[in-house]
N, C-alpha and C. Protein backbone atom coordinates (compact mmCIF):
# COMPACT_ATOMS: atom_id res chain seq x y z
N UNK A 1 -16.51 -29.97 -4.03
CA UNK A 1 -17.26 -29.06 -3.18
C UNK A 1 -18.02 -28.07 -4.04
N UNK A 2 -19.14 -28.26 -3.99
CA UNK A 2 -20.25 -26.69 -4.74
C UNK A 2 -20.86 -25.62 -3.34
N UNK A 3 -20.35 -24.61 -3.69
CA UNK A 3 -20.94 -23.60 -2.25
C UNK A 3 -22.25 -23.30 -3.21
N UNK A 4 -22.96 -23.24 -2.11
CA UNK A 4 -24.64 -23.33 -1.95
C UNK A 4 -24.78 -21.27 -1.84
N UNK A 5 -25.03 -20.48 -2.61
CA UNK A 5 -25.38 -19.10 -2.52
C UNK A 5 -26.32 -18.90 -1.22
N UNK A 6 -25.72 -17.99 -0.24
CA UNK A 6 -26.50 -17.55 0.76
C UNK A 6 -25.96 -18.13 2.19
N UNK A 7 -25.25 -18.95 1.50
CA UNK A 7 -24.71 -20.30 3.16
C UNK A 7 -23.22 -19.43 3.67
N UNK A 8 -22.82 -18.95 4.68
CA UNK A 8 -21.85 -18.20 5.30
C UNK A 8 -20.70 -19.59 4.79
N UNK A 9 -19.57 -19.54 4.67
CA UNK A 9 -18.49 -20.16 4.50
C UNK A 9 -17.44 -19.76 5.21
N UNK A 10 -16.20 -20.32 5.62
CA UNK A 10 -15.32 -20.60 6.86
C UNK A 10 -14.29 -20.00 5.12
N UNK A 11 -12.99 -19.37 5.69
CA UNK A 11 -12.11 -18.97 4.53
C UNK A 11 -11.43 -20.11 4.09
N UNK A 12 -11.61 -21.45 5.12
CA UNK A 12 -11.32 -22.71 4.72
C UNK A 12 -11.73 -23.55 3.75
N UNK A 13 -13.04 -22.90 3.71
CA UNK A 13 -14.01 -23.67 2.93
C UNK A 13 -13.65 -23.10 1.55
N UNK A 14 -13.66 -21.61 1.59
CA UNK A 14 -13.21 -20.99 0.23
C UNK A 14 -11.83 -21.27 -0.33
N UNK A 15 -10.76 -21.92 0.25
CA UNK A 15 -9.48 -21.68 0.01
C UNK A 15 -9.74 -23.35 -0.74
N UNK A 16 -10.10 -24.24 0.19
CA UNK A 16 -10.61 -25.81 -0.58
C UNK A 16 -11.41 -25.29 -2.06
N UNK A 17 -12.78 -24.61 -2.03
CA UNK A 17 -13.21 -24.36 -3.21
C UNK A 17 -11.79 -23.68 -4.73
N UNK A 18 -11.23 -23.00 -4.07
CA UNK A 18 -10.60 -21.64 -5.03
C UNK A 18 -9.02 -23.11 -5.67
N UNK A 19 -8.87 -23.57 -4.50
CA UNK A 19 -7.91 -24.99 -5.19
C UNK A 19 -8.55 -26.12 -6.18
N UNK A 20 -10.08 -25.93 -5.69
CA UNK A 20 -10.30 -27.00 -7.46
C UNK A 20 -11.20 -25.95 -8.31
N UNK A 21 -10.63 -24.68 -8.24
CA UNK A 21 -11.41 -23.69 -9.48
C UNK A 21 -12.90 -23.36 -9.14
N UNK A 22 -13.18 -24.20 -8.22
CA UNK A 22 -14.66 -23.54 -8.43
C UNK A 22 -15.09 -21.74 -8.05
N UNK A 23 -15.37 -21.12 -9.38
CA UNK A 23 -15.73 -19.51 -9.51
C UNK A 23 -16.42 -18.96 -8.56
N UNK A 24 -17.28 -20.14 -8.00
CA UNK A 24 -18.00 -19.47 -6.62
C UNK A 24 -17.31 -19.31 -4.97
N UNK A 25 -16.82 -19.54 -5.12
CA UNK A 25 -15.23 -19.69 -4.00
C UNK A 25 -14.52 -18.55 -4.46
N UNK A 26 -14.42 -18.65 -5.81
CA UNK A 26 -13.31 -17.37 -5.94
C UNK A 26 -13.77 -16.41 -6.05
N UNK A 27 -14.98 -15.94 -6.57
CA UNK A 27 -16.21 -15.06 -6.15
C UNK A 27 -16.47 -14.64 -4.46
N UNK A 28 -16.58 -15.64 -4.01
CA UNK A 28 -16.76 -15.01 -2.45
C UNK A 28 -15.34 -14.60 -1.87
N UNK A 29 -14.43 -15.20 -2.29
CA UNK A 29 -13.35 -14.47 -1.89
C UNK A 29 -12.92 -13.60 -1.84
N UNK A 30 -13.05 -13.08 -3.07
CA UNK A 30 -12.85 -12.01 -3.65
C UNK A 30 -13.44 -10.62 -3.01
N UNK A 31 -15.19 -11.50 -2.98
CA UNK A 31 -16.10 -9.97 -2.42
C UNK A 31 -15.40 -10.40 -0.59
N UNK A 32 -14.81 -11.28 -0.01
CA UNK A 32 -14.38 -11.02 1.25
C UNK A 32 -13.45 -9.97 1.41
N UNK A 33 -11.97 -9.71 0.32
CA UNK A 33 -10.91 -9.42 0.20
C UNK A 33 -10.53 -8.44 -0.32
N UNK A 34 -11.45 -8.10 -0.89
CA UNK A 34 -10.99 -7.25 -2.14
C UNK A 34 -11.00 -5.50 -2.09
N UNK A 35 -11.73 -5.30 -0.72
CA UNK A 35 -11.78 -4.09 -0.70
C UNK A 35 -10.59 -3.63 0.14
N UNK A 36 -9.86 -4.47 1.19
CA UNK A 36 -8.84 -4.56 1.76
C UNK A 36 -7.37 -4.73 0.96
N UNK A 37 -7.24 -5.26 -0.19
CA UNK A 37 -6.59 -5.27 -0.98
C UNK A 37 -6.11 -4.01 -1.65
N UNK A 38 -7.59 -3.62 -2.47
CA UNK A 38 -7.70 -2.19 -2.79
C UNK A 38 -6.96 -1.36 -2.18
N UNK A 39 -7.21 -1.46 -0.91
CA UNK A 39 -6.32 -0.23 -0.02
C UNK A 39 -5.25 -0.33 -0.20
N UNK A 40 -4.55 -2.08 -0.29
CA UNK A 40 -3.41 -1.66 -0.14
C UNK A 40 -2.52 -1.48 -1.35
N UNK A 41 -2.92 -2.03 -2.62
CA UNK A 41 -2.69 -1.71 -3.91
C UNK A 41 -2.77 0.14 -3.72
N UNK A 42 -3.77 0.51 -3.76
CA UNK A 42 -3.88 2.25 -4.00
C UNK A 42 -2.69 2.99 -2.64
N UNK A 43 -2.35 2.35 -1.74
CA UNK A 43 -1.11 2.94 -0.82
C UNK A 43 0.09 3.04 -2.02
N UNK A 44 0.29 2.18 -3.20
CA UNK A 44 1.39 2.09 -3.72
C UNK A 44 0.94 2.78 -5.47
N UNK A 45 -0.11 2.49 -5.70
CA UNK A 45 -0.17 3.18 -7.02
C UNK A 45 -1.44 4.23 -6.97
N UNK A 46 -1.19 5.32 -7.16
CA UNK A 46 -1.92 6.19 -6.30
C UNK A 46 -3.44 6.66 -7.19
N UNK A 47 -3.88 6.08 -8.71
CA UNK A 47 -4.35 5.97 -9.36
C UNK A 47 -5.39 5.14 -9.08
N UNK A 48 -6.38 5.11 -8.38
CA UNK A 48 -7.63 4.25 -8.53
C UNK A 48 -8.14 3.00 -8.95
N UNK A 49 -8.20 3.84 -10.31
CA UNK A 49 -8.25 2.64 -11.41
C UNK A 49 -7.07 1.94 -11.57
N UNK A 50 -5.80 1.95 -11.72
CA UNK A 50 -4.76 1.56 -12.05
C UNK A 50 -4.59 0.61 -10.58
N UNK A 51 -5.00 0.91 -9.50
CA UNK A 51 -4.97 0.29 -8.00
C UNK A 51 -5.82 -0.76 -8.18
N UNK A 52 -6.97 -0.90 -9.01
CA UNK A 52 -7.96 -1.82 -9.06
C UNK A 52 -7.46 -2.87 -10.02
N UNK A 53 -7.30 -1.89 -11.02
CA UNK A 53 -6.47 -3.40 -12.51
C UNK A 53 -5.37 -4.15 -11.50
N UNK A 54 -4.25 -3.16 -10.27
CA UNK A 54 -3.36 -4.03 -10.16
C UNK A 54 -4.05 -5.01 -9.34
N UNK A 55 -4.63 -5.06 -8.66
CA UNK A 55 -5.47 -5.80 -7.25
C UNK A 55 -6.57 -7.17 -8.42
N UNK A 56 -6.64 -6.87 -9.39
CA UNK A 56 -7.52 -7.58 -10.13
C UNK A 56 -6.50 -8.42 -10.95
N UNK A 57 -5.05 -8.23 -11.05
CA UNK A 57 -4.12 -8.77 -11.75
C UNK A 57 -3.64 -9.86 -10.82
N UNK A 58 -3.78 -9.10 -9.16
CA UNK A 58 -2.94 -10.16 -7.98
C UNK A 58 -3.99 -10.68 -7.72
N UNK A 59 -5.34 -11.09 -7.95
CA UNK A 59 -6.18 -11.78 -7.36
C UNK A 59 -6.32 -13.09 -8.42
N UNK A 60 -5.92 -12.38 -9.74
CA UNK A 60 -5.69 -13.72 -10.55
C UNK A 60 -4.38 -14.61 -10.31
N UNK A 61 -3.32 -14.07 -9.76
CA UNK A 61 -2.22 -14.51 -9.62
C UNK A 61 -2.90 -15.37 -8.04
N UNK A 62 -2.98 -15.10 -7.35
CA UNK A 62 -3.94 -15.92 -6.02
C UNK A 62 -4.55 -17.10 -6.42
N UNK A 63 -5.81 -16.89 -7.45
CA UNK A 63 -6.18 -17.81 -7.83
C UNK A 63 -5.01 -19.16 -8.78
N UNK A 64 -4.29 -18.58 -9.29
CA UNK A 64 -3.53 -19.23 -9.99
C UNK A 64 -2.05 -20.19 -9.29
N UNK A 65 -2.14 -19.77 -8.08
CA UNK A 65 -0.91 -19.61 -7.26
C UNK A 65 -1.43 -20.73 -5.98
N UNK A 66 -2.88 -20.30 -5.77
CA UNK A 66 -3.36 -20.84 -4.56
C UNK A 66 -2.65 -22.51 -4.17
N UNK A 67 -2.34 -22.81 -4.99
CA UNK A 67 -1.90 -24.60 -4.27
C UNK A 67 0.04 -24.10 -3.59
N UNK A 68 0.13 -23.12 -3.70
CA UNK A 68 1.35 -22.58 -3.32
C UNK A 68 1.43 -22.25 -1.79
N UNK A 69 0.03 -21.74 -1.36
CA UNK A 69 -0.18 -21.71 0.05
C UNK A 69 -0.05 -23.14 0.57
N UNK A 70 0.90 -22.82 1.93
CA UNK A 70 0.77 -24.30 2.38
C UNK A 70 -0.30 -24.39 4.07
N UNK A 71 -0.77 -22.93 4.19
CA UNK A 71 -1.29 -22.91 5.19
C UNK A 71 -0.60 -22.72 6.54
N UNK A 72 0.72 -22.54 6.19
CA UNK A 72 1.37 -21.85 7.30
C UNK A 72 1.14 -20.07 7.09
N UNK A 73 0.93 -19.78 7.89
CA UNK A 73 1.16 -18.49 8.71
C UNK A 73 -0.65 -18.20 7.83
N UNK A 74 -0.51 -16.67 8.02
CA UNK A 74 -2.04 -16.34 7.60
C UNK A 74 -2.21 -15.96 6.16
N UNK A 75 -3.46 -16.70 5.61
CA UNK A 75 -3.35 -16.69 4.62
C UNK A 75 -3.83 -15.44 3.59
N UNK A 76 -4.49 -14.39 4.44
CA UNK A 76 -4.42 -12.71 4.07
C UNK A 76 -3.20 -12.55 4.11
N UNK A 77 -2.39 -12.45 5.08
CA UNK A 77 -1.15 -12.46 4.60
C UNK A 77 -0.60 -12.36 3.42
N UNK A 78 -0.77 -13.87 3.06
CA UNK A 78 -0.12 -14.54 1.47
C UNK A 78 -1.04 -13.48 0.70
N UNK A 79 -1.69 -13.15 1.00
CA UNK A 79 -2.62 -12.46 -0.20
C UNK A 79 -2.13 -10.88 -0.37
N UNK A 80 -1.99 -10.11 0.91
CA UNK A 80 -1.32 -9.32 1.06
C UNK A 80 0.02 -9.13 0.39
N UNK A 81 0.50 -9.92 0.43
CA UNK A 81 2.06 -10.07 -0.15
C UNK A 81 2.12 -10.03 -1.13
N UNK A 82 1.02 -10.53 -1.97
CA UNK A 82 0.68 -10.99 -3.74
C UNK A 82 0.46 -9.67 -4.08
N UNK A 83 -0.05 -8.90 -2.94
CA UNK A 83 -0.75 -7.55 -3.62
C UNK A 83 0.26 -6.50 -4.02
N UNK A 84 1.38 -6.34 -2.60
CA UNK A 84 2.21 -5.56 -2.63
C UNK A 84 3.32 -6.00 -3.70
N UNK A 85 3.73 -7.16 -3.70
CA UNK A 85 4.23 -7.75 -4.87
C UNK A 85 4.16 -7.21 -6.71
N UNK A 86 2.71 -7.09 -6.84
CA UNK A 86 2.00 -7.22 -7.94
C UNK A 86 1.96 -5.46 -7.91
N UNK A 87 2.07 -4.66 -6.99
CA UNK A 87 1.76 -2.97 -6.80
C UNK A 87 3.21 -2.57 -7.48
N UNK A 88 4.08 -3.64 -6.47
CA UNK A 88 5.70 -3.17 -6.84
C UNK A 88 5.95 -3.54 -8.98
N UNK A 89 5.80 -4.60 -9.12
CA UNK A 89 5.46 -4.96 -10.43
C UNK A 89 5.16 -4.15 -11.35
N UNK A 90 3.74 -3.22 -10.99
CA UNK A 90 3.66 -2.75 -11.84
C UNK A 90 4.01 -1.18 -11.84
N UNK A 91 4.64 -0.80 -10.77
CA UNK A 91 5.57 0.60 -10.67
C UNK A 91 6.61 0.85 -11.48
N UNK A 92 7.18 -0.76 -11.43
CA UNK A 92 8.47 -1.09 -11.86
C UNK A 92 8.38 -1.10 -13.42
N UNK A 93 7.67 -1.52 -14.12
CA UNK A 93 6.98 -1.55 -15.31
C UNK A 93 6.80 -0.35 -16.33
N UNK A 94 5.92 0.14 -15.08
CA UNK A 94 6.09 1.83 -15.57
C UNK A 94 6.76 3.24 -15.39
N UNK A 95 7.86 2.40 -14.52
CA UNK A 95 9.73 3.50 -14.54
C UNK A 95 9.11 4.88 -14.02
N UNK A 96 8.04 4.61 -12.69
CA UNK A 96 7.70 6.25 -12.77
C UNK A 96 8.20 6.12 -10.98
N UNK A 97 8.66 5.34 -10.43
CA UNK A 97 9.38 5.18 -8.92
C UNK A 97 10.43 6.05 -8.88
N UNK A 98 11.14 6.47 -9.40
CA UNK A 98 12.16 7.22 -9.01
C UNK A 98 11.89 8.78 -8.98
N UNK A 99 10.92 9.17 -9.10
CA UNK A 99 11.11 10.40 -9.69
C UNK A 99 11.63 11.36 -8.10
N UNK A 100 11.89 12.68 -8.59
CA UNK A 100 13.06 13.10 -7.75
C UNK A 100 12.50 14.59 -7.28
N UNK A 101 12.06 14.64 -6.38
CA UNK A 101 11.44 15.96 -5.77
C UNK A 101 12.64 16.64 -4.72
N UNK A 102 12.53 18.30 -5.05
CA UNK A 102 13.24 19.30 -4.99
C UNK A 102 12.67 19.57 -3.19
N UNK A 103 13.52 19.11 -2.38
CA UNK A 103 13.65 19.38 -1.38
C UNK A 103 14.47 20.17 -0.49
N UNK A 104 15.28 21.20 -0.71
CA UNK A 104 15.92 21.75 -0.43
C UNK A 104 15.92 22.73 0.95
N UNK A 105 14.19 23.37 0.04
CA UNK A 105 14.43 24.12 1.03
C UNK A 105 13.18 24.00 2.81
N UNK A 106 13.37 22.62 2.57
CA UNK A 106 12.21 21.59 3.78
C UNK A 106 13.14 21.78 5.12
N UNK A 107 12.07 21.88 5.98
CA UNK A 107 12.94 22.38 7.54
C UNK A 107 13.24 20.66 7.59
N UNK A 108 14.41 20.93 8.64
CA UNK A 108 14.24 19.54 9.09
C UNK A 108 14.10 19.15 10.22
N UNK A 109 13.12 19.78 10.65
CA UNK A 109 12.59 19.05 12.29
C UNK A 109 11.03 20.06 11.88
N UNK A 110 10.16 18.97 12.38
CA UNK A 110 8.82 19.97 12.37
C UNK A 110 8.34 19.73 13.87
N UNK A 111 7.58 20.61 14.39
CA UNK A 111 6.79 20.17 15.22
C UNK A 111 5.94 19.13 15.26
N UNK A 112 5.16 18.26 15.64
CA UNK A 112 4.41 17.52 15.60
C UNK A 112 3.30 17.21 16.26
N UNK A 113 3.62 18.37 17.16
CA UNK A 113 2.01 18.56 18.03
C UNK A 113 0.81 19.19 17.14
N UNK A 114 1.08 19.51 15.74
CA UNK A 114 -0.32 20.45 15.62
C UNK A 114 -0.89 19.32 14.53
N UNK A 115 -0.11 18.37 13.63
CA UNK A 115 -0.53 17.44 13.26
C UNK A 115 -1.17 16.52 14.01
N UNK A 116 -0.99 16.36 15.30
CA UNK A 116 -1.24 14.77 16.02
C UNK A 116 -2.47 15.69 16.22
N UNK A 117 -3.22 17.02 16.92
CA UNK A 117 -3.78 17.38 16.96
C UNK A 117 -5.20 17.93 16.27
N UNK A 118 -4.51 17.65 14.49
CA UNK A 118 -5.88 18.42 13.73
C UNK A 118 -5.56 17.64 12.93
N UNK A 119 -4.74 16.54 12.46
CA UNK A 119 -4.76 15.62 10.87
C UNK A 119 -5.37 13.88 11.72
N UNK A 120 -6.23 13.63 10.85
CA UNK A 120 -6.44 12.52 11.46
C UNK A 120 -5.65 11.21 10.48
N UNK A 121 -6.04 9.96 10.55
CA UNK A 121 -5.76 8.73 9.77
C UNK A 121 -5.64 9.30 8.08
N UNK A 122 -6.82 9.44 7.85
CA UNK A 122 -7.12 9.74 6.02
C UNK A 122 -6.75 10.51 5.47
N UNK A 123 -6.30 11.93 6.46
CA UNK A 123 -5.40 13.14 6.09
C UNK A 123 -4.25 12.61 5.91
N UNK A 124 -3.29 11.89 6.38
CA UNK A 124 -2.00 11.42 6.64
C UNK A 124 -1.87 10.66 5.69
N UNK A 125 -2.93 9.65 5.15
CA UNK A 125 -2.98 8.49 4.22
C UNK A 125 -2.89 9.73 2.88
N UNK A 126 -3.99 10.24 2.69
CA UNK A 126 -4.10 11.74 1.50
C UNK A 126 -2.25 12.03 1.33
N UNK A 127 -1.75 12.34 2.51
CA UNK A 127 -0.41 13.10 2.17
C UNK A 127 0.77 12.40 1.61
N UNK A 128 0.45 11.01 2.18
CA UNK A 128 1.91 9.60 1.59
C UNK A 128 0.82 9.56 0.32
N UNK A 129 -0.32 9.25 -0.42
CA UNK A 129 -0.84 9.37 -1.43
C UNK A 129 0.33 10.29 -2.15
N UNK A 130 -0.02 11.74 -2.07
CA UNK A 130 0.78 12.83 -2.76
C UNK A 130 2.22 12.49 -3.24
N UNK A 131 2.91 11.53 -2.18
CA UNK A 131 4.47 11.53 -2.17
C UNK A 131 4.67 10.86 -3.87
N UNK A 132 6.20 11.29 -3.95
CA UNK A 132 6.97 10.70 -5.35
C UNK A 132 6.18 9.48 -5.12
N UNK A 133 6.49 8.68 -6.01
CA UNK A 133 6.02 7.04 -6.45
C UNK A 133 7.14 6.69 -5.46
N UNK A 134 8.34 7.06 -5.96
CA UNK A 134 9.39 6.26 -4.72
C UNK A 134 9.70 6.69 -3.70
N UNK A 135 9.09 7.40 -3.16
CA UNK A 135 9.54 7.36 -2.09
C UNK A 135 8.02 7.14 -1.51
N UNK A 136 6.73 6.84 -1.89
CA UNK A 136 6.01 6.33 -1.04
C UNK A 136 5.56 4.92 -0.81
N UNK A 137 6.32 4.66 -1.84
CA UNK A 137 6.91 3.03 -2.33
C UNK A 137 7.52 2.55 -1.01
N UNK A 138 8.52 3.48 -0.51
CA UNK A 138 9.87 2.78 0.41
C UNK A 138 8.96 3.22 1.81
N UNK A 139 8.22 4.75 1.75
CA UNK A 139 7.29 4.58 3.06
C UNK A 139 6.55 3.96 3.46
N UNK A 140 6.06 3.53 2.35
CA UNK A 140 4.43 2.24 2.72
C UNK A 140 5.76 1.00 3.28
N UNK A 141 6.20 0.54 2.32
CA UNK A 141 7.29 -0.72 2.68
C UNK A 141 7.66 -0.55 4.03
N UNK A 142 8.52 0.63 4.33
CA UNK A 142 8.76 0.35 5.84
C UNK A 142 8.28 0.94 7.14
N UNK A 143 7.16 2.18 6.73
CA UNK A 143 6.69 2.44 7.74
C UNK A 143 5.23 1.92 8.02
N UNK A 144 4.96 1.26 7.07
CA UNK A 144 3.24 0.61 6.91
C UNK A 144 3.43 -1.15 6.93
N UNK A 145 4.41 -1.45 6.26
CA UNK A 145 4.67 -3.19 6.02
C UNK A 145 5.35 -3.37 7.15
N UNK A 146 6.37 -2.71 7.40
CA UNK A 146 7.45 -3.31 8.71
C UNK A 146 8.49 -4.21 8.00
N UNK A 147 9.10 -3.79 6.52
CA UNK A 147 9.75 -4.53 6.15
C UNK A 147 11.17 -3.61 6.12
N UNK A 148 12.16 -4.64 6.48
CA UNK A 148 13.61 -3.64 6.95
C UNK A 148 14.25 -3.05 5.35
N UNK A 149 15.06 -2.14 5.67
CA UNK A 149 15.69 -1.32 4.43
C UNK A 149 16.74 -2.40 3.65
N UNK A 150 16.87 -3.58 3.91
CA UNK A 150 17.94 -4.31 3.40
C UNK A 150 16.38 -5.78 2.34
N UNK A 151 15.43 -5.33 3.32
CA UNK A 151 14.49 -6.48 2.28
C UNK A 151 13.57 -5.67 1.37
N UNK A 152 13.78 -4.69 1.70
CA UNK A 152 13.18 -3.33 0.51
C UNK A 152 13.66 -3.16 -0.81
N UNK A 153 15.48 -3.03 -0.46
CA UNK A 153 16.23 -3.13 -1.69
C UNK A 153 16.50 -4.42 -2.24
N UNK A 154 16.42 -5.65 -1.58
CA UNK A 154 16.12 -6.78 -2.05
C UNK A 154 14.96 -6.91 -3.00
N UNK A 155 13.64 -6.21 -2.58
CA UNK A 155 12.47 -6.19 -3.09
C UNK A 155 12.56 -5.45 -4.78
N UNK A 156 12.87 -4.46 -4.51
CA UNK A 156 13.04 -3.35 -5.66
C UNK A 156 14.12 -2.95 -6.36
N UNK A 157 15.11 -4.15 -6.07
CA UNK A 157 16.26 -4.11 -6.58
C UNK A 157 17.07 -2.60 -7.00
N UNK A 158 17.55 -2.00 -5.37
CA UNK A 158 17.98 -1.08 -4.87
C UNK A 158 19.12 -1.16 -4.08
N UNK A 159 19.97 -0.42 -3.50
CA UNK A 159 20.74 -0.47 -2.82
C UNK A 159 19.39 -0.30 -0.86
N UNK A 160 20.35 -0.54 -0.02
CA UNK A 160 19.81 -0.86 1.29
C UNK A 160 19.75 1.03 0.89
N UNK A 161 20.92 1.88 0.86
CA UNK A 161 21.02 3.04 1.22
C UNK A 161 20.15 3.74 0.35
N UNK A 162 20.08 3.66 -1.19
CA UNK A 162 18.88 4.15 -1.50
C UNK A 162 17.54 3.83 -0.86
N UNK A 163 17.24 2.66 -0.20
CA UNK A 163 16.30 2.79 0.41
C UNK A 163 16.08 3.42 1.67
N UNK A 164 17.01 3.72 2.81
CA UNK A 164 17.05 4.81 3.58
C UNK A 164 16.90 6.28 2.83
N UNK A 165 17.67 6.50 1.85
CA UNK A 165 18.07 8.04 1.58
C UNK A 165 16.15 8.04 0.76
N UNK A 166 15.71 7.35 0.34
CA UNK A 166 13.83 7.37 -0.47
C UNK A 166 13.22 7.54 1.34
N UNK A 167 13.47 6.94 2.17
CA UNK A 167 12.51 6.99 3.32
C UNK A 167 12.45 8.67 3.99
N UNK A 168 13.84 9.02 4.31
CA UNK A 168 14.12 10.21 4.60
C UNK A 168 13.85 11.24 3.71
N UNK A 169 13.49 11.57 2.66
CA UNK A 169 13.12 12.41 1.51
C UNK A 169 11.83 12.14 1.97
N UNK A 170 11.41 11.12 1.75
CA UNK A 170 9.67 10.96 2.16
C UNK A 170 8.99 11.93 3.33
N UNK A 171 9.39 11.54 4.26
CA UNK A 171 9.73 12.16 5.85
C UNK A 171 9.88 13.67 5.66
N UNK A 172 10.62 14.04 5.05
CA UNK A 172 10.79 15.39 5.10
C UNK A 172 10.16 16.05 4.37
N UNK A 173 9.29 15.29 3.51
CA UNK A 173 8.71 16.12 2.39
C UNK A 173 7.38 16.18 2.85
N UNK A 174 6.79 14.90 4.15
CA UNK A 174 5.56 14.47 4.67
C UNK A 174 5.70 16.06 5.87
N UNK A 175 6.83 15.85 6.41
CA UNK A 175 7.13 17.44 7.17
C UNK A 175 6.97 18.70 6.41
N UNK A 176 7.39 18.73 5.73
CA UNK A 176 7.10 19.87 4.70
C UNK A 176 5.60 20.53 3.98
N UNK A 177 4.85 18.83 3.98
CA UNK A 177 3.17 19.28 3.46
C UNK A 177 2.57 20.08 4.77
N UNK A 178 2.95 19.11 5.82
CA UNK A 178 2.17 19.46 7.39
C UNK A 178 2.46 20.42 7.49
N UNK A 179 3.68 21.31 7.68
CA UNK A 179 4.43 22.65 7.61
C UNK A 179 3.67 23.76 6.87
N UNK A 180 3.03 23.50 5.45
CA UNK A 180 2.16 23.94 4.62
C UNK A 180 0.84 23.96 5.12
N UNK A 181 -0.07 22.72 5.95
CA UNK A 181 -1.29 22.93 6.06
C UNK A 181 -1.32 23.63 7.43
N UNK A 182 -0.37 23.47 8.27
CA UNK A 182 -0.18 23.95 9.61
C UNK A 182 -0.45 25.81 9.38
N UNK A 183 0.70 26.11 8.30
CA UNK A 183 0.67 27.52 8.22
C UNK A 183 -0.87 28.12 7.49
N UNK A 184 -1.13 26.94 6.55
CA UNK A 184 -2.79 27.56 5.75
C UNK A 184 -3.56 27.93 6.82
N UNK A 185 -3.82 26.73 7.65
CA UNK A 185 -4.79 26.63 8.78
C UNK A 185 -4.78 27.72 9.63
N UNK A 186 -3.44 28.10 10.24
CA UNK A 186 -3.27 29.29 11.34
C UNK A 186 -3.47 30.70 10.88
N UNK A 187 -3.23 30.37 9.29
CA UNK A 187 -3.85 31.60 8.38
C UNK A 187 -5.43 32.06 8.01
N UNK A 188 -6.02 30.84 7.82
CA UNK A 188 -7.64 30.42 7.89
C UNK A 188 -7.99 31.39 9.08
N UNK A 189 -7.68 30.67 10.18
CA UNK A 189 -7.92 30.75 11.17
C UNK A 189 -7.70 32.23 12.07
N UNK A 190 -6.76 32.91 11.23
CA UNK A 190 -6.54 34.60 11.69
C UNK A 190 -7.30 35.39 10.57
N UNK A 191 -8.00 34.60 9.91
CA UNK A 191 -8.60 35.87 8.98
C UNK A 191 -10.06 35.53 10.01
N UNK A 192 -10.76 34.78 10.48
CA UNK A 192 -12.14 34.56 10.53
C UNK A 192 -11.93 34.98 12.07
């Protein structure tokens, strides 16, 4: 198969191309995928560039891997998985997941009406950005993937309970920023 530049292609057509190597298949794939990827690489390594090398590391692993798909279930999916895979990889690599933020003195119940009210999508995304490495590791995993606390620590070779006790630190610390912009804002907002 040679894809013809300019001709729309079916992801079928690209997934046949990207299994006998041809660069132009893996080229269009890529520009299909890759900005979606991005996102989800940079949910886990909060570095840009370092989000792009990893997403450029799992797209070679894709290409390299591709006869591994058998075409069950969706194959963003499989790609998805390679990404988060390849995000976890290289966290793990660089021993900076655990680090351990001083929570002490975090309420533990916040309101939640003034967030649902004035933080939208990208504010919220900005604030799990901010979190430890691990614990936004275990938030993306289970409040963004939908993957349970027993296939988390499977994943990251953790206990199930460290991965609850990383989710709940997360949580309270995500309460704690809002708590902070809640009070800036109402402060903003009484000086003007």
């Amino acid at each position: 198969m040679r894809l013809k530049i300019g001709k729309s292609y079916t992801l079928e057509d690209l997934i046949r191309g990207c299994r006998k190597g041809d660069p132009k298949a893996q080229r269009e794939l890529y520009n299909r995928l890759s900005r979606r990827m991005l996102g989800i690489c940079v949910r886990y390594v909060s570095s840009r560039q370092e989000a792009e090398d990893v997403m450029i590391t799992g797209f070679m692993k894709v290409f390299d891997r591709i006869g591994q798909f058998k075409g069950e279930g969706s194959f963003e999916g499989w790609i998805m998985k390679i990404m988060v895979n390849e995000s976890l990889s290289y966290l793990r690599k660089n021993k900076t997941m655990w680090a351990e933020v001083d929570i002490e003195n975090a309420a533990v119940k916040q309101d939640t009406l003034w967030a649902e009210s004035h933080l939208n999508s990208v504010d919220l995304l900005r604030l799990v950005e901010d979190l430890p490495t691990g614990y936004r590791t275990v938030f993306n995993l289970y409040a963004i993937e939908g993957f349970s606390h027993k296939e988390i620590g499977d994943m990251l070779g953790i206990n199930e309970s460290t991965s609850k006790s990383q989710l709940s630190r997360a949580r309270t610390l995500l309460q704690t920023k809002i708590a902070v912009l809640e009070r800036n804002t109402m402060s903003d907002e009484n000086k003007g």
